[in-house]
C-alpha atoms as a PDB file:
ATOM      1  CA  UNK A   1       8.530   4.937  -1.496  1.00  0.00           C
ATOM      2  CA  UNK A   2       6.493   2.767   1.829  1.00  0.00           C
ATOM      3  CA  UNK A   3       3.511   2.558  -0.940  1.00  0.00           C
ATOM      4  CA  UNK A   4       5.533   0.867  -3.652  1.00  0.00           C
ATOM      5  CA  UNK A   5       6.924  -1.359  -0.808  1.00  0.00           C
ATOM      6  CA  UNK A   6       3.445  -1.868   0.169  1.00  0.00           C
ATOM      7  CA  UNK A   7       2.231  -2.459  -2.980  1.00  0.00           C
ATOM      8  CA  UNK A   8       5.222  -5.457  -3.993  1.00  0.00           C
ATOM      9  CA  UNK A   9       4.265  -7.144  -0.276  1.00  0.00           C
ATOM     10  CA  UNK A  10       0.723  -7.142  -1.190  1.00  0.00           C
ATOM     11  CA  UNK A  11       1.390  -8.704  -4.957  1.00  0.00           C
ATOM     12  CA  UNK A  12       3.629 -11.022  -3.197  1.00  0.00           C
ATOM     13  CA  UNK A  13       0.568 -12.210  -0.541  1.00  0.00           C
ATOM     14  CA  UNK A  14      -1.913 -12.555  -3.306  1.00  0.00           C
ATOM     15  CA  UNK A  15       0.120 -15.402  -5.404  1.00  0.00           C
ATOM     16  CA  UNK A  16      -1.314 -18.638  -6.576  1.00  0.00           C
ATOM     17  CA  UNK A  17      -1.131 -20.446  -3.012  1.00  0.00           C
ATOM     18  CA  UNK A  18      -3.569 -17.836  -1.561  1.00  0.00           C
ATOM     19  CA  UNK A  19      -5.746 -18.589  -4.691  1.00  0.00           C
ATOM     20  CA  UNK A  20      -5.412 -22.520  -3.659  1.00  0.00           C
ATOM     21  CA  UNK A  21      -5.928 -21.589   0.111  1.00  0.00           C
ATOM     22  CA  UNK A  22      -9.170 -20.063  -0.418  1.00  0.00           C
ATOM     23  CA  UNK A  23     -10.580 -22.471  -3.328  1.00  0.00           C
ATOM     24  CA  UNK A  24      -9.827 -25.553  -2.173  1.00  0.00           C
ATOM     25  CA  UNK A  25     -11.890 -25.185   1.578  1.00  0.00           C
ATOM     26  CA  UNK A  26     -14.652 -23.446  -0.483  1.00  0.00           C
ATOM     27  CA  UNK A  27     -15.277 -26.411  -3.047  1.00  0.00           C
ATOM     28  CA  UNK A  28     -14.756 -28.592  -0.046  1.00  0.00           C
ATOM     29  CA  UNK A  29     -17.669 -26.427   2.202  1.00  0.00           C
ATOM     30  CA  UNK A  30     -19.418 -26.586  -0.961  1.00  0.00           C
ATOM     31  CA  UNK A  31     -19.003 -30.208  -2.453  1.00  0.00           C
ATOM     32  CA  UNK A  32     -18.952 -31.932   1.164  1.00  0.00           C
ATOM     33  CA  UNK A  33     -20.316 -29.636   3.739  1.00  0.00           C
ATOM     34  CA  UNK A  34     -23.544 -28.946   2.723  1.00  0.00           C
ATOM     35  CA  UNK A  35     -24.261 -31.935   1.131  1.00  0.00           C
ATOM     36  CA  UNK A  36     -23.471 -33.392   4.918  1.00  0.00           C
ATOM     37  CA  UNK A  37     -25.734 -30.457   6.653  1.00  0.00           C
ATOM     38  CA  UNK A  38     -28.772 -30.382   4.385  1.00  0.00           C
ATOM     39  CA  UNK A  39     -28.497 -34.691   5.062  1.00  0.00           C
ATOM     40  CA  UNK A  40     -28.650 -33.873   8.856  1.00  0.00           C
ATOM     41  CA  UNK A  41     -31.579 -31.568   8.551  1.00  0.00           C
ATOM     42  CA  UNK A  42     -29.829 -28.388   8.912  1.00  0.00           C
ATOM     43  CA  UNK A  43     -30.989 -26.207   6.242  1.00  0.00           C
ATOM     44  CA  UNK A  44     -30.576 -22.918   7.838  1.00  0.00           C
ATOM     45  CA  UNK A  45     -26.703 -23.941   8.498  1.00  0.00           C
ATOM     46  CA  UNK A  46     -26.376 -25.442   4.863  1.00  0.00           C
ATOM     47  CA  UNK A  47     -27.441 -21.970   3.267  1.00  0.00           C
ATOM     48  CA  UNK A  48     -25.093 -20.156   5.647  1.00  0.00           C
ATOM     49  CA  UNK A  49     -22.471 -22.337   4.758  1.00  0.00           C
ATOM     50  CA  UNK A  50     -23.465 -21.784   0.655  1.00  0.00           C
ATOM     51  CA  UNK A  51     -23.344 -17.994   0.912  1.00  0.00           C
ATOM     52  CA  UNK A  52     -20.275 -18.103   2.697  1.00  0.00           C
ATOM     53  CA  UNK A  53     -18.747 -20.880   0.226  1.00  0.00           C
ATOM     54  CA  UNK A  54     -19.808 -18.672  -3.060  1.00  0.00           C
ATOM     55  CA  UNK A  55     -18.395 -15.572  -1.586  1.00  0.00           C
ATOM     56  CA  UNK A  56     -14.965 -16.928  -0.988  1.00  0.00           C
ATOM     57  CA  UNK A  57     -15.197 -18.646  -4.492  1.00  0.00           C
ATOM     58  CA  UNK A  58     -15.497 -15.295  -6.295  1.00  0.00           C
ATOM     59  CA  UNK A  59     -13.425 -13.330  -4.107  1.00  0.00           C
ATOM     60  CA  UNK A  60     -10.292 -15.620  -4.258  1.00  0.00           C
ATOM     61  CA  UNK A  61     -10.015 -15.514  -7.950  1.00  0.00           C
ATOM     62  CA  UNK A  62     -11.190 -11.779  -8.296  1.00  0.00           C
ATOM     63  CA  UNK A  63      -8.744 -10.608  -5.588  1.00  0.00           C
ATOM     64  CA  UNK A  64      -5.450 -12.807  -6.891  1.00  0.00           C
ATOM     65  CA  UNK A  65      -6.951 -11.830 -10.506  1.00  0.00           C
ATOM     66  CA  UNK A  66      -6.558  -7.753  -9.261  1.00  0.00           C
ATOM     67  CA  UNK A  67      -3.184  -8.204  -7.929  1.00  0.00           C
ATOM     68  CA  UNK A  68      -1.889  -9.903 -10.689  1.00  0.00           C
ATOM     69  CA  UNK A  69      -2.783  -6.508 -12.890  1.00  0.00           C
ATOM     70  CA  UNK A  70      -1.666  -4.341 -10.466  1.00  0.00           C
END
C-alpha cells in the first residue's frame, strides 16, 4: 500500500509544470547563455553549459513522458 502511495506522489510531481520548469531554463541556457559565453570567449564554459542544457532537454520530456504511462 506505501508503494501505490508512492507511486500517485511521484505522478503527481512529474506534471506539466515540472516539464515547463526544466524546459524553459534549458532553451534559455541554450538560446541565451551560450550564445553570451562563446561571445565572451569562454568556450570551455559554453560547452559545459550545452551538455548540461541538452541533458535537461531530453530528460524533462522523457521523465514527465514515463510518468505519464506509469
Amino acid at each position: 500500500m506505501g508503494i501505490l502511495y508512492f507511486k500517485i506522489a511521484l505522478k503527481n510531481f512529474f506534471d506539466i509544470y515540472f516539464l515547463i520548469s526544466v524546459l524553459f531554463p534549458s532553451l534559455f541556457i541554450f538560446f541565451v547563455d551560450i550564445p553570451n559565453l562563446k561571445r565572451e570567449n569562454l568556450n570551455k564554459e559554453a560547452q559545459i553549459a550545452k551538455i548540461i542544457a541538452i541533458t535537461y532537454i531530453i530528460v524533462g520530456p522523457v521523465t514527465y513522458l514515463f510518468f505519464k504511462i506509469i
